[in-house]
N, C-alpha and C. Protein backbone atom coordinates (compact mmCIF):
# COMPACT_ATOMS: atom_id res chain seq x y z
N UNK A 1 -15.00 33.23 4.95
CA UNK A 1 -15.90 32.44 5.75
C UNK A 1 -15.49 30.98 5.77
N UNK A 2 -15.10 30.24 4.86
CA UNK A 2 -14.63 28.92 4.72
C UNK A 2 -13.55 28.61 5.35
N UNK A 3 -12.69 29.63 6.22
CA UNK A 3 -11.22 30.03 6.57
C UNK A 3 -11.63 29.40 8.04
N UNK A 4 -13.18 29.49 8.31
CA UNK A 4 -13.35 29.58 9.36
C UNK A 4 -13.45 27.92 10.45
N UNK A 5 -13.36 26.95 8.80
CA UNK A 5 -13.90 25.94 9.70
C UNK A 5 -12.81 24.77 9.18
N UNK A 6 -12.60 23.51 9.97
CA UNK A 6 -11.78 22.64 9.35
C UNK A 6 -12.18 21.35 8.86
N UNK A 7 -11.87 20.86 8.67
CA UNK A 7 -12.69 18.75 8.26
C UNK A 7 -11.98 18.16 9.74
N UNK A 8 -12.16 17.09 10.27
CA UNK A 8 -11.60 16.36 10.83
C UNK A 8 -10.96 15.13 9.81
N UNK A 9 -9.72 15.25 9.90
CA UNK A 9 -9.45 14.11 9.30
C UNK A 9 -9.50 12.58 9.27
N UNK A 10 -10.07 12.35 10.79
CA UNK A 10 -10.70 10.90 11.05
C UNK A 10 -12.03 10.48 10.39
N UNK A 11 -12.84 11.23 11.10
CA UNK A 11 -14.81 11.02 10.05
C UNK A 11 -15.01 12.19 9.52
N UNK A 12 -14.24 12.91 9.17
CA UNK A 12 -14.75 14.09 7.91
C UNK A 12 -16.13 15.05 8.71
N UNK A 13 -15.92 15.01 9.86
CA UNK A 13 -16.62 15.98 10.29
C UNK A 13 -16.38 17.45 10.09
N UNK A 14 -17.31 18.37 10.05
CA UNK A 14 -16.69 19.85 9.76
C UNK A 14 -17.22 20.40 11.21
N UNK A 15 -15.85 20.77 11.85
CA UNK A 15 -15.52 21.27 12.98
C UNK A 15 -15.13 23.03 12.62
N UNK A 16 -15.39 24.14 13.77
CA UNK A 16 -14.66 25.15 14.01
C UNK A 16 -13.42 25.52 14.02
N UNK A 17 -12.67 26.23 12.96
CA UNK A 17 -11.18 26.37 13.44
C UNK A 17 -10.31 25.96 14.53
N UNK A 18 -11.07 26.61 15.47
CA UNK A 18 -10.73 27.04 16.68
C UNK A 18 -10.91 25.88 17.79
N UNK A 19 -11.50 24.71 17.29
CA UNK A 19 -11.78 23.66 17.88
C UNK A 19 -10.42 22.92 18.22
N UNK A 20 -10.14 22.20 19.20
CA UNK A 20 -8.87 21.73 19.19
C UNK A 20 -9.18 20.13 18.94
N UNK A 21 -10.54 19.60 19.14
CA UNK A 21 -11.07 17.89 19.21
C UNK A 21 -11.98 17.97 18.65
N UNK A 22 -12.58 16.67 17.64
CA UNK A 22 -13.40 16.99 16.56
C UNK A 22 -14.81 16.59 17.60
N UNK A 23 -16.25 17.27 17.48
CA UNK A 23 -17.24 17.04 17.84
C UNK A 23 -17.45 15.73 17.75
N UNK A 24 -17.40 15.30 16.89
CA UNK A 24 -17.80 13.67 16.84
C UNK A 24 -17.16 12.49 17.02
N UNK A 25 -15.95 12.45 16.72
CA UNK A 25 -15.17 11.57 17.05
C UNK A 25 -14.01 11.84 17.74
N UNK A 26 -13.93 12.86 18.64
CA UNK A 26 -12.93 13.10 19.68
C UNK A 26 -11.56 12.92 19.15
N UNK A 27 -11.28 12.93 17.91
CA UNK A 27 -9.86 13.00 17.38
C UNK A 27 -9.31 14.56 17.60
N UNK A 28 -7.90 14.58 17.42
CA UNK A 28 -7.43 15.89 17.74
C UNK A 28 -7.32 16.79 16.54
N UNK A 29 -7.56 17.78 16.52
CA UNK A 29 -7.38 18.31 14.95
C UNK A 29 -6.44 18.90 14.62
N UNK A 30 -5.49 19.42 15.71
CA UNK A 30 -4.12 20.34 15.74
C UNK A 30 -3.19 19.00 14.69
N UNK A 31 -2.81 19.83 13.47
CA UNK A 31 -1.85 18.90 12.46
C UNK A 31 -0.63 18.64 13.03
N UNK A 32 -0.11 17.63 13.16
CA UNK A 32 1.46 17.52 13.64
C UNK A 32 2.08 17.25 12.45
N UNK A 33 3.09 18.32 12.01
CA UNK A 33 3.32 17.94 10.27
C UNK A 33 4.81 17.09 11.10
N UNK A 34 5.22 17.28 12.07
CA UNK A 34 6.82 16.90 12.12
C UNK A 34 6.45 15.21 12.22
N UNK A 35 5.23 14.58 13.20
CA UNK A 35 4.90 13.42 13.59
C UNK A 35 4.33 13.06 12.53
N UNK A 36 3.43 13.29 11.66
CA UNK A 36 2.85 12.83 10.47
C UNK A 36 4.06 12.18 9.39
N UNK A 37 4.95 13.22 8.97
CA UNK A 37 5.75 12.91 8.24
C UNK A 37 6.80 12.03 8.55
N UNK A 38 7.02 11.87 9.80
CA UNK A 38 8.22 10.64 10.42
C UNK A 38 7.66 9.70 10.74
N UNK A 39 6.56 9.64 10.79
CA UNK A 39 5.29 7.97 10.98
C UNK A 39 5.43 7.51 9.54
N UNK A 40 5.12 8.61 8.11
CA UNK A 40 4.70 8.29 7.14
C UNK A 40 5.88 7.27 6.57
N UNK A 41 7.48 8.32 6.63
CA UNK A 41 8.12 8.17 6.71
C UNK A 41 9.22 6.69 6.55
N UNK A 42 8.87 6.16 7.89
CA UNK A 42 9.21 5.43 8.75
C UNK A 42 8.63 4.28 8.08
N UNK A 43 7.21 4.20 8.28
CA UNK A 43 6.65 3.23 7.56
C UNK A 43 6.88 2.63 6.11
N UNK A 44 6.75 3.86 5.17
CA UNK A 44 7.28 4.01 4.10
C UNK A 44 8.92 2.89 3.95
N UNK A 45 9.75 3.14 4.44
CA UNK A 45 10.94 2.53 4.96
C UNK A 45 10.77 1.16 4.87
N UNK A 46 10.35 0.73 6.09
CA UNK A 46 9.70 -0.45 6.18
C UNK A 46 8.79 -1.00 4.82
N UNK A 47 7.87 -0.56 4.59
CA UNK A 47 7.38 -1.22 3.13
C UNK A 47 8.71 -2.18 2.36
N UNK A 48 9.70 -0.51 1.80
CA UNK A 48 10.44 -0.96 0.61
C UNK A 48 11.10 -1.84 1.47
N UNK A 49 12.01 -1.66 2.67
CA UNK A 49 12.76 -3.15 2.98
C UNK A 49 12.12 -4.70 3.08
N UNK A 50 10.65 -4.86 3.13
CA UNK A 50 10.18 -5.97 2.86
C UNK A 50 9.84 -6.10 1.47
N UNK A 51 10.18 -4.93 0.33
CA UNK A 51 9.74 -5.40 -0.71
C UNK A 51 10.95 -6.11 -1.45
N UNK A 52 11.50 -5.91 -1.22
CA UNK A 52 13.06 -6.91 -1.28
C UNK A 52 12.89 -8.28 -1.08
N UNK A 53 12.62 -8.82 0.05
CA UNK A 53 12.46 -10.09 0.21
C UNK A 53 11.34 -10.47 -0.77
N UNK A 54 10.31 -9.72 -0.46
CA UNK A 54 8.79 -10.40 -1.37
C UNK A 54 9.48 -10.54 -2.93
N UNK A 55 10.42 -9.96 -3.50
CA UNK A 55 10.47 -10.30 -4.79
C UNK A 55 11.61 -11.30 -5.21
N UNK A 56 13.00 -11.81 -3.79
CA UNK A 56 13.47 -12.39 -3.96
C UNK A 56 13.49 -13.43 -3.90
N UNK A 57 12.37 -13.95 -2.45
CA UNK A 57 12.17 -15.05 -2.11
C UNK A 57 10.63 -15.84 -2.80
N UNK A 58 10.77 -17.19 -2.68
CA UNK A 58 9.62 -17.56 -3.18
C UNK A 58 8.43 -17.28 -3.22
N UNK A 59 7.32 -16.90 -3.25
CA UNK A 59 6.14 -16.76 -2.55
C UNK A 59 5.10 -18.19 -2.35
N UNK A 60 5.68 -18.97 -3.50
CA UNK A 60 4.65 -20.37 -3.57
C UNK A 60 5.75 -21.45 -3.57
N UNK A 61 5.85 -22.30 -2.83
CA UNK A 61 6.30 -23.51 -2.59
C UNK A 61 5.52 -25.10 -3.08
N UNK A 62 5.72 -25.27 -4.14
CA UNK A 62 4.97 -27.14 -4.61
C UNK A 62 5.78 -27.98 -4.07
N UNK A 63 5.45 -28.86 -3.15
CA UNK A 63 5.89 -29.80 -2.82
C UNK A 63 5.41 -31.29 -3.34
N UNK A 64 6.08 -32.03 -4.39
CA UNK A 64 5.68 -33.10 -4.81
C UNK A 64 6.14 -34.23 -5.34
N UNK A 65 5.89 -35.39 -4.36
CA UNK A 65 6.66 -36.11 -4.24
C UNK A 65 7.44 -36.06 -3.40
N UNK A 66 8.99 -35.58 -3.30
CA UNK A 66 10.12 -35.48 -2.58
C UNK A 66 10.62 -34.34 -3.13
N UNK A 67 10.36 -33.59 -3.75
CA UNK A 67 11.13 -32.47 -4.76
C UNK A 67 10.22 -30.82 -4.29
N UNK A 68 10.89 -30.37 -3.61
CA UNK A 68 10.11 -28.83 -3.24
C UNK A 68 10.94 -27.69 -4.45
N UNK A 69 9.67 -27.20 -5.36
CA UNK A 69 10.45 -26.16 -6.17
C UNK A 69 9.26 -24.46 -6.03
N UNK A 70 10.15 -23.85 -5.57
CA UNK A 70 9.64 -22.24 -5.37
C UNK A 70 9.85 -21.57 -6.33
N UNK A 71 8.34 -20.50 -6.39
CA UNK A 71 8.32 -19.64 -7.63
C UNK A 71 8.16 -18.09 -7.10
N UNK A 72 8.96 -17.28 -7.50
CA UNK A 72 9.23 -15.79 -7.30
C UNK A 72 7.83 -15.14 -7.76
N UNK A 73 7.69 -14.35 -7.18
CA UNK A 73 6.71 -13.06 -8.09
C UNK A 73 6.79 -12.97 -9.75
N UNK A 74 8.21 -12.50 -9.72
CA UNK A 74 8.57 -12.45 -11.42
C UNK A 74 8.56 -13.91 -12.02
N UNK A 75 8.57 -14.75 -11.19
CA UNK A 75 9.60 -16.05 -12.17
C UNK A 75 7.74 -16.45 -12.73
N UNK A 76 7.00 -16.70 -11.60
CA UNK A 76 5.66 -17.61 -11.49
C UNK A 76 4.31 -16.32 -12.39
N UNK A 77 5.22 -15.11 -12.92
CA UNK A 77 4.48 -14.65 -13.71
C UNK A 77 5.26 -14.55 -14.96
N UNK A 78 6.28 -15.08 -15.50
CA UNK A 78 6.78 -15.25 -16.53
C UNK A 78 6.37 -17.05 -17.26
N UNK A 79 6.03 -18.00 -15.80
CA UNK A 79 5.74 -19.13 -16.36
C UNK A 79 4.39 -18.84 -16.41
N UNK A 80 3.47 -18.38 -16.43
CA UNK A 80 2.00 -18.21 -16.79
C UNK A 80 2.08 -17.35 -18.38
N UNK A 81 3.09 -16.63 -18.04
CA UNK A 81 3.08 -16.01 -19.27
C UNK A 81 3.44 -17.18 -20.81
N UNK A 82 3.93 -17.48 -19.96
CA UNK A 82 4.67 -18.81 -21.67
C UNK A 82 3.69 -19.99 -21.37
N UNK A 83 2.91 -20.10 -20.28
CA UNK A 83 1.91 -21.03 -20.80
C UNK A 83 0.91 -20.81 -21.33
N UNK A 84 0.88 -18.98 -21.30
CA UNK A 84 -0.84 -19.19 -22.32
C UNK A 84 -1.53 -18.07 -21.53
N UNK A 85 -1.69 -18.25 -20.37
CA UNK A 85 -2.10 -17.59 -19.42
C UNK A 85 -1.65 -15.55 -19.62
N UNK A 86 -1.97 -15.50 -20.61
CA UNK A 86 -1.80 -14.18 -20.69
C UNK A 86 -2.37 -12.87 -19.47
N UNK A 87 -3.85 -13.26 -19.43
CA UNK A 87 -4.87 -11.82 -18.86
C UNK A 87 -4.19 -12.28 -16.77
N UNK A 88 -3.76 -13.56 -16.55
CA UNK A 88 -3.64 -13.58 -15.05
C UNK A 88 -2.13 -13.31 -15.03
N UNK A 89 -1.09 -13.34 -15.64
CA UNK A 89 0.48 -13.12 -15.61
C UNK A 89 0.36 -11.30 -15.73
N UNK A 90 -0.85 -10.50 -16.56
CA UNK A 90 -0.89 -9.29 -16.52
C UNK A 90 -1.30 -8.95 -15.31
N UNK A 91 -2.08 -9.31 -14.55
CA UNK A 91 -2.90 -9.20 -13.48
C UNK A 91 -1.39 -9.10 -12.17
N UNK A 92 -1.04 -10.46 -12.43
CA UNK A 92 0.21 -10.66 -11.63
C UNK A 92 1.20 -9.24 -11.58
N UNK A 93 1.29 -9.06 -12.55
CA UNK A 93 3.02 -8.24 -13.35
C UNK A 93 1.82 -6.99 -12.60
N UNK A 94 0.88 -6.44 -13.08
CA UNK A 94 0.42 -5.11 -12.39
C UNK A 94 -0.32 -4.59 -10.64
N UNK A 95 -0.54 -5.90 -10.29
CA UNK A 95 -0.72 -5.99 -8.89
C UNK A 95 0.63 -6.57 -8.22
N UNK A 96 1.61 -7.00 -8.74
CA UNK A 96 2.39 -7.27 -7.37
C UNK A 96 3.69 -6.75 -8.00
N UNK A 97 4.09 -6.16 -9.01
CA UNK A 97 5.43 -5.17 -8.95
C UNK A 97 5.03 -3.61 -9.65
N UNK A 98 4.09 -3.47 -10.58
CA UNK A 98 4.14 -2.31 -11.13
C UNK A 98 3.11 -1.56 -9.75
N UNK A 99 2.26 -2.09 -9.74
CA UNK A 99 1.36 -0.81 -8.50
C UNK A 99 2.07 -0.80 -7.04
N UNK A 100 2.58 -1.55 -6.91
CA UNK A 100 3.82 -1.45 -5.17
C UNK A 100 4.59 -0.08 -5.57
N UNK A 101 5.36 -0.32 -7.12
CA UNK A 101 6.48 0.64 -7.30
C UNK A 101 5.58 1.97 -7.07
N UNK A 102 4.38 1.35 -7.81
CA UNK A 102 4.17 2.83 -8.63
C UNK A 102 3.87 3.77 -6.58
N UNK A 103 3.00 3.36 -6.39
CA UNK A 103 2.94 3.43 -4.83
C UNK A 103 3.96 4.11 -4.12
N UNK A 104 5.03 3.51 -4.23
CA UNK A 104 6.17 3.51 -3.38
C UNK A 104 6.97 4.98 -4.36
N UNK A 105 6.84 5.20 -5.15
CA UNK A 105 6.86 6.87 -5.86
C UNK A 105 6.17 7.34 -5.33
N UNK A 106 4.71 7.50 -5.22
CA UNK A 106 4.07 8.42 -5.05
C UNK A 106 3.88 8.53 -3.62
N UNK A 107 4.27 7.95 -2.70
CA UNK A 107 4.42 8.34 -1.39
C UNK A 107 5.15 9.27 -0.69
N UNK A 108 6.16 8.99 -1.69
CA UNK A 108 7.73 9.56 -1.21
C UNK A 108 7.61 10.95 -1.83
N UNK A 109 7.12 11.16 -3.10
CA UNK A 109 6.62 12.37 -3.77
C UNK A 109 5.44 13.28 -2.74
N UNK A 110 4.70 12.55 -2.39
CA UNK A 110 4.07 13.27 -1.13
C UNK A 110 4.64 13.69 -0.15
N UNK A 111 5.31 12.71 0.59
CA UNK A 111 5.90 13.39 1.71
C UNK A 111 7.58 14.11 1.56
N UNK A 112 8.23 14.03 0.38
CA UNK A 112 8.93 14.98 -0.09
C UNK A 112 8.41 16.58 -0.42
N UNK A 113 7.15 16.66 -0.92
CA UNK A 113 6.34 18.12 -0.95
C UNK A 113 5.91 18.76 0.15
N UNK A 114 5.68 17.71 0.77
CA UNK A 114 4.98 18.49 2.64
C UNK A 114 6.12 18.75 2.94
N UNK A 115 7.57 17.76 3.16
CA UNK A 115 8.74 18.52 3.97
C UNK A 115 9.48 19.50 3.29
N UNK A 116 9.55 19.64 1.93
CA UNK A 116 10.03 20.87 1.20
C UNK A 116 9.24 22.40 0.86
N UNK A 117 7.73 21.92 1.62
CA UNK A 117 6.50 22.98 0.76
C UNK A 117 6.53 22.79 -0.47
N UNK A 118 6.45 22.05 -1.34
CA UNK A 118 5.92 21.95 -2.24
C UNK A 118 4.73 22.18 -2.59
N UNK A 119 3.83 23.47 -2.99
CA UNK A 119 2.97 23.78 -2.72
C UNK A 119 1.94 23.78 -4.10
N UNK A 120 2.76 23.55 -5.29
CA UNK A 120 1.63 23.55 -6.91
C UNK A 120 0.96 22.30 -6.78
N UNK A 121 0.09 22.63 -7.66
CA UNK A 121 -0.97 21.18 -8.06
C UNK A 121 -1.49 20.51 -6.68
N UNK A 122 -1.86 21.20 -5.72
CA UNK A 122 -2.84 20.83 -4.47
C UNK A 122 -3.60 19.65 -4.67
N UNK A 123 -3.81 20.19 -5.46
CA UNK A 123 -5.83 19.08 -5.78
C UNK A 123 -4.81 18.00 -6.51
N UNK A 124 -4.17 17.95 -7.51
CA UNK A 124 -3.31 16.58 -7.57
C UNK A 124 -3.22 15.82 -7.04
N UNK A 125 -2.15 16.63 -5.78
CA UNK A 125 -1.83 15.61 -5.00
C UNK A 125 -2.49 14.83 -3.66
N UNK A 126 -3.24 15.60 -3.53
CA UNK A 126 -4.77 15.05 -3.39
C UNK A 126 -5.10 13.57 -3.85
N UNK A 127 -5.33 14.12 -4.79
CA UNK A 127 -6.20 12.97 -6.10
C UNK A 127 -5.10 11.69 -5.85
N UNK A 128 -3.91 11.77 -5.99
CA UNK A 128 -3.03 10.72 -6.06
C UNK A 128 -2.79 10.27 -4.47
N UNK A 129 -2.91 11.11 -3.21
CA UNK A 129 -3.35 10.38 -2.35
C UNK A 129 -4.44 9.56 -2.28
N UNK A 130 -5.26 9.91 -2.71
CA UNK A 130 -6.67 8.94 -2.49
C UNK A 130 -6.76 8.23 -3.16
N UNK A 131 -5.84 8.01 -4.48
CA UNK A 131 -5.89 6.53 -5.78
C UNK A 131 -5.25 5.54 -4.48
N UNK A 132 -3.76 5.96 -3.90
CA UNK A 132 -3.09 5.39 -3.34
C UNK A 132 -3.93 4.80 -1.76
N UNK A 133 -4.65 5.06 -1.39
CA UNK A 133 -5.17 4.86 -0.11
C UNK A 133 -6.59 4.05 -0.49
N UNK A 134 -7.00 3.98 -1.62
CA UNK A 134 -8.06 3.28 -2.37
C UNK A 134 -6.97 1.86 -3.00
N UNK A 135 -6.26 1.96 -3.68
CA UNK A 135 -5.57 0.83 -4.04
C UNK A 135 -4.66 -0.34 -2.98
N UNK A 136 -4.32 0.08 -1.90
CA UNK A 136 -4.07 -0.41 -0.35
C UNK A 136 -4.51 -1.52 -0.64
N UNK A 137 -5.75 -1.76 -0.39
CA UNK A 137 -6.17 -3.48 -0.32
C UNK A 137 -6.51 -4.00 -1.21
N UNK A 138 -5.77 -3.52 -2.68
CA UNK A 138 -5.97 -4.49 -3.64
C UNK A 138 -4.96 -4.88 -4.31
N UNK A 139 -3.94 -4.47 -3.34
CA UNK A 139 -2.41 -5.03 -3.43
C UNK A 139 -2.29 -6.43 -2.99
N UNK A 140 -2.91 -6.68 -2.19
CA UNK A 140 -2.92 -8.04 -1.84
C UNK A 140 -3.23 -9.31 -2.43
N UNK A 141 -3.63 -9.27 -3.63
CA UNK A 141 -4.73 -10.16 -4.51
C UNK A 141 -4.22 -10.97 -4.90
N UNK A 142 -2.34 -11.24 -5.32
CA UNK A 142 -1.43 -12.18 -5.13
C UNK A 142 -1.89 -12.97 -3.87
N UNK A 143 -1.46 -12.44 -2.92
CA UNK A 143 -1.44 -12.91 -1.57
C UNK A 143 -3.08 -14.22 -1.69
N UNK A 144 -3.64 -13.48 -1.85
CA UNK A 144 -5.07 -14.31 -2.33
C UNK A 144 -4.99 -15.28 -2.75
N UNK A 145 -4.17 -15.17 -3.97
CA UNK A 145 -4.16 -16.40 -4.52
C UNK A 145 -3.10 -17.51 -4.30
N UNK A 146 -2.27 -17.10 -3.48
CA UNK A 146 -1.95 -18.10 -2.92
C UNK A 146 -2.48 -19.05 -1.99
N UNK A 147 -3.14 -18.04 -1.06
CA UNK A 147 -3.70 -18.38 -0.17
C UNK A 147 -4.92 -19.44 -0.15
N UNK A 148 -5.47 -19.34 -1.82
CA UNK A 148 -6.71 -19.85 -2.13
C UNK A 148 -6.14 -21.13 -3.01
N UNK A 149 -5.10 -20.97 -3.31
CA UNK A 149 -4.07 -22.23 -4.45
C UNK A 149 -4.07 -23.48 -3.02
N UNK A 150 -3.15 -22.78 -1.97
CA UNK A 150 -2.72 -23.78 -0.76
C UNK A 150 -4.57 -24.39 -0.06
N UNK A 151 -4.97 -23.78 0.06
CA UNK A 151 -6.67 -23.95 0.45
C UNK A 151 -7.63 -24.93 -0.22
N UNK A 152 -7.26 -25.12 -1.80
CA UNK A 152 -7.95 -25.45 -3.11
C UNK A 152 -6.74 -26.69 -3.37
N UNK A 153 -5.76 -26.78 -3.29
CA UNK A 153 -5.04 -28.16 -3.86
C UNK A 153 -4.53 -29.44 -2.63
N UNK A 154 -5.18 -29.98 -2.30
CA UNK A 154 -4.85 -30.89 -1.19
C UNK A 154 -5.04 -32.38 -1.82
N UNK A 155 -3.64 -32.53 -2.48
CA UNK A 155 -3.39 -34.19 -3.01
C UNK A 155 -2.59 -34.50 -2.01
N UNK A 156 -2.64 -35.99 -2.40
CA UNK A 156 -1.59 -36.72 -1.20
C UNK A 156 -0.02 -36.20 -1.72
N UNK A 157 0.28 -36.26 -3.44
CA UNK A 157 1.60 -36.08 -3.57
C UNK A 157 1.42 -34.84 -3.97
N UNK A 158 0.95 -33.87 -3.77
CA UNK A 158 1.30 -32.65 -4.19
C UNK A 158 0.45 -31.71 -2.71
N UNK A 159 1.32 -30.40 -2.47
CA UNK A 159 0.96 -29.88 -1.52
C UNK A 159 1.64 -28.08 -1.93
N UNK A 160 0.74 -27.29 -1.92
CA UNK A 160 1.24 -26.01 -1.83
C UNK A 160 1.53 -25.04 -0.47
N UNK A 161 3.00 -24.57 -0.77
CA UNK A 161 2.77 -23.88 0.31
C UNK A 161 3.00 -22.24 0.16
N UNK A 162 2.45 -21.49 1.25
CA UNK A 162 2.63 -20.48 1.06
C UNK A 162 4.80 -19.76 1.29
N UNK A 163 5.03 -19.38 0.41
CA UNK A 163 6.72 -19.11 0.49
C UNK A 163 7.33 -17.37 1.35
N UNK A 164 8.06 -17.41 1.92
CA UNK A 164 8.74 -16.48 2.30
C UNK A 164 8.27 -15.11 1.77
N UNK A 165 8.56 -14.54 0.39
CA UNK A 165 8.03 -13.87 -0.51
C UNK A 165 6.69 -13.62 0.23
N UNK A 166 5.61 -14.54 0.21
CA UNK A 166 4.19 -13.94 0.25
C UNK A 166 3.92 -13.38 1.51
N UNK A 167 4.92 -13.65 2.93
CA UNK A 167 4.55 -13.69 4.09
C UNK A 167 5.53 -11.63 4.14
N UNK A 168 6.45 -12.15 3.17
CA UNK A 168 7.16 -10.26 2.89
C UNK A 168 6.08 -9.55 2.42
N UNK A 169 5.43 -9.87 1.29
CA UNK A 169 4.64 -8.96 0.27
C UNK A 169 3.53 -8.27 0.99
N UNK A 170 2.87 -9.37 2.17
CA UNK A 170 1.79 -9.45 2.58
C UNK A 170 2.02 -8.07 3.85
N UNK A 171 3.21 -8.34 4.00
CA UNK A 171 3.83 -7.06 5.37
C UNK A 171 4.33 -5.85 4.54
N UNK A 172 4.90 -6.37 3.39
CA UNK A 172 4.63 -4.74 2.49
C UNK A 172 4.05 -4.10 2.10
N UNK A 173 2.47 -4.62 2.16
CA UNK A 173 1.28 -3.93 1.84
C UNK A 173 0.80 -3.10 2.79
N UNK A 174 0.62 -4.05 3.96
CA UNK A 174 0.50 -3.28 5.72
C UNK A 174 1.33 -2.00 5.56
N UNK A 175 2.89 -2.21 5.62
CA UNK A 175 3.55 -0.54 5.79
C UNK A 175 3.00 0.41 5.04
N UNK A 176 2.63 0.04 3.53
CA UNK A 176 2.54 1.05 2.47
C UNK A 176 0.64 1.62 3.23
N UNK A 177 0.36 0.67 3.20
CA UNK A 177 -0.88 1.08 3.89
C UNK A 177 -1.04 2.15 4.77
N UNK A 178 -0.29 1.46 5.83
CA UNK A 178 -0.16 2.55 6.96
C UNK A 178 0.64 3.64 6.97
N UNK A 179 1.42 3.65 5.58
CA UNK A 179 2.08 4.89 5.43
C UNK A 179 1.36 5.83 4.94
N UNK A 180 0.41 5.64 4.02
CA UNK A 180 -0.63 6.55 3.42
C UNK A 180 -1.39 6.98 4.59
N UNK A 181 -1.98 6.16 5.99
CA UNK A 181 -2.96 6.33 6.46
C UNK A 181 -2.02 7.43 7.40
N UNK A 182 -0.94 7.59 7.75
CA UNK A 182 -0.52 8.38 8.92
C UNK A 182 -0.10 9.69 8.21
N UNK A 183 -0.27 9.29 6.69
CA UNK A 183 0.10 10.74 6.31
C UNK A 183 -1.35 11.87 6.24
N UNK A 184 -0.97 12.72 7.25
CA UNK A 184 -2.15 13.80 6.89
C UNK A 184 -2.47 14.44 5.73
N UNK A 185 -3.64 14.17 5.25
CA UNK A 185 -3.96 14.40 3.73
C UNK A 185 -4.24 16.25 4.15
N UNK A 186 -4.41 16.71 5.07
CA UNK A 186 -4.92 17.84 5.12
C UNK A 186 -3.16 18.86 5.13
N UNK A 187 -2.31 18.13 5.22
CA UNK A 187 -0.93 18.73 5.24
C UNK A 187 -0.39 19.33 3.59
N UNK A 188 -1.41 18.11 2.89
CA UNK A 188 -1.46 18.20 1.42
C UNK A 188 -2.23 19.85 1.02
N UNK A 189 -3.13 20.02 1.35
CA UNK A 189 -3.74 21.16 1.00
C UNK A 189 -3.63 22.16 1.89
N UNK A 190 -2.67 22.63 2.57
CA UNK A 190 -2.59 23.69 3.50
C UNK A 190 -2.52 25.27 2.33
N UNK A 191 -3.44 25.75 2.71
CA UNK A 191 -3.94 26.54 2.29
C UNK A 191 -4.77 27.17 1.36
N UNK A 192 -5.42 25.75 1.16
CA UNK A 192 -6.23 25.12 -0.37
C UNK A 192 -7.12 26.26 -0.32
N UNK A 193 -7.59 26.73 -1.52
CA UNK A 193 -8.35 27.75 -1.92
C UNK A 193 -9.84 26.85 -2.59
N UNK A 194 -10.87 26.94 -1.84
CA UNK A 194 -11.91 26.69 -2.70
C UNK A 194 -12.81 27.12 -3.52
């Protein structure tokens, strides 16, 4: 009996098998695993090539005086770290390189199982889609604080700016984002037993 009906994957409506457009929100329900996975894909792609720049290039620029000196992701959480600043250099080190990576695994682990059938641990991978599609916008929280540093420090000889790095990081969040969002979570459980 449960065989009989599907979710919509846009508003979680529960539609008829046999339905081809969801009652409520007119989305289509027919899965495109070939388009899902080359959107996810694709995007995916894009992420990691901007995560390159975000970690090479500056993200924060001080300008003061006459002397402009830029601080990396790693560098500007290693100098918080030796000043003291322990709990925000952790904050740093786990929002802007360990949860991208960790991310950027578990995407590829997803859409490596849909294109191989990888079919054990369903509900897993599940679960680790939805950490990943819940954690999306709280990748950004660097980005924040730059944003709120340049916003918050306006001296005559000192001026922050936002650096290369943050304007990458900020577009590597978008791909990873939208890579989770184009991946059909329902491709994940094809044939889920409840």
């Amino acid at each position: 009996m449960s065989n009989s009906y599907q979710r919509c994957h846009k508003c979680g409506a529960v539609n008829y098998k046999k339905d081809l457009i969801c009652r409520r929100c007119d989305a289509v329900l027919k899965l495109d695993k070939k388009r899902s996975l080359s959107y996810s894909f694709a995007f995916w792609i894009s992420g990691l090539i901007f995560y390159i720049p975000a970690n090479i290039y500056p993200v924060l620029k001080t300008s003061k005086f006459a002397s402009i000196n830029g601080s990396t992701i790693f560098g500007g959480m290693l100098e918080l770290w030796h000043s003291g600043e322990y709990p925000v250099a952790i904050i740093i080190f786990l929002a802007s390189i360990m949860i991208p990576i960790i991310k950027f695994v578990i995407l590829i682990y997803l859409i490596i199982s849909i294109k191989f059938k990888l079919y054990k641990n369903k509900r897993d991978k599940i679960r680790l889609y939805h950490l990943i599609e819940y954690s999306g916008p709280w990748s950004l929280i660097d980005v924040f604080v730059v944003v709120i540093l340049a916003g918050l420090i306006h001296f005559k000889s000192v001026s922050i700016i936002p650096g290369i790095g943050a304007t990458s990081f900020a577009i590597m969040v978008f791909f990873t984002i939208l890579s989770a969002m184009s991946l059909d979570v329902r491709l994940l459980g094809e044939d889920l037993d409840d």
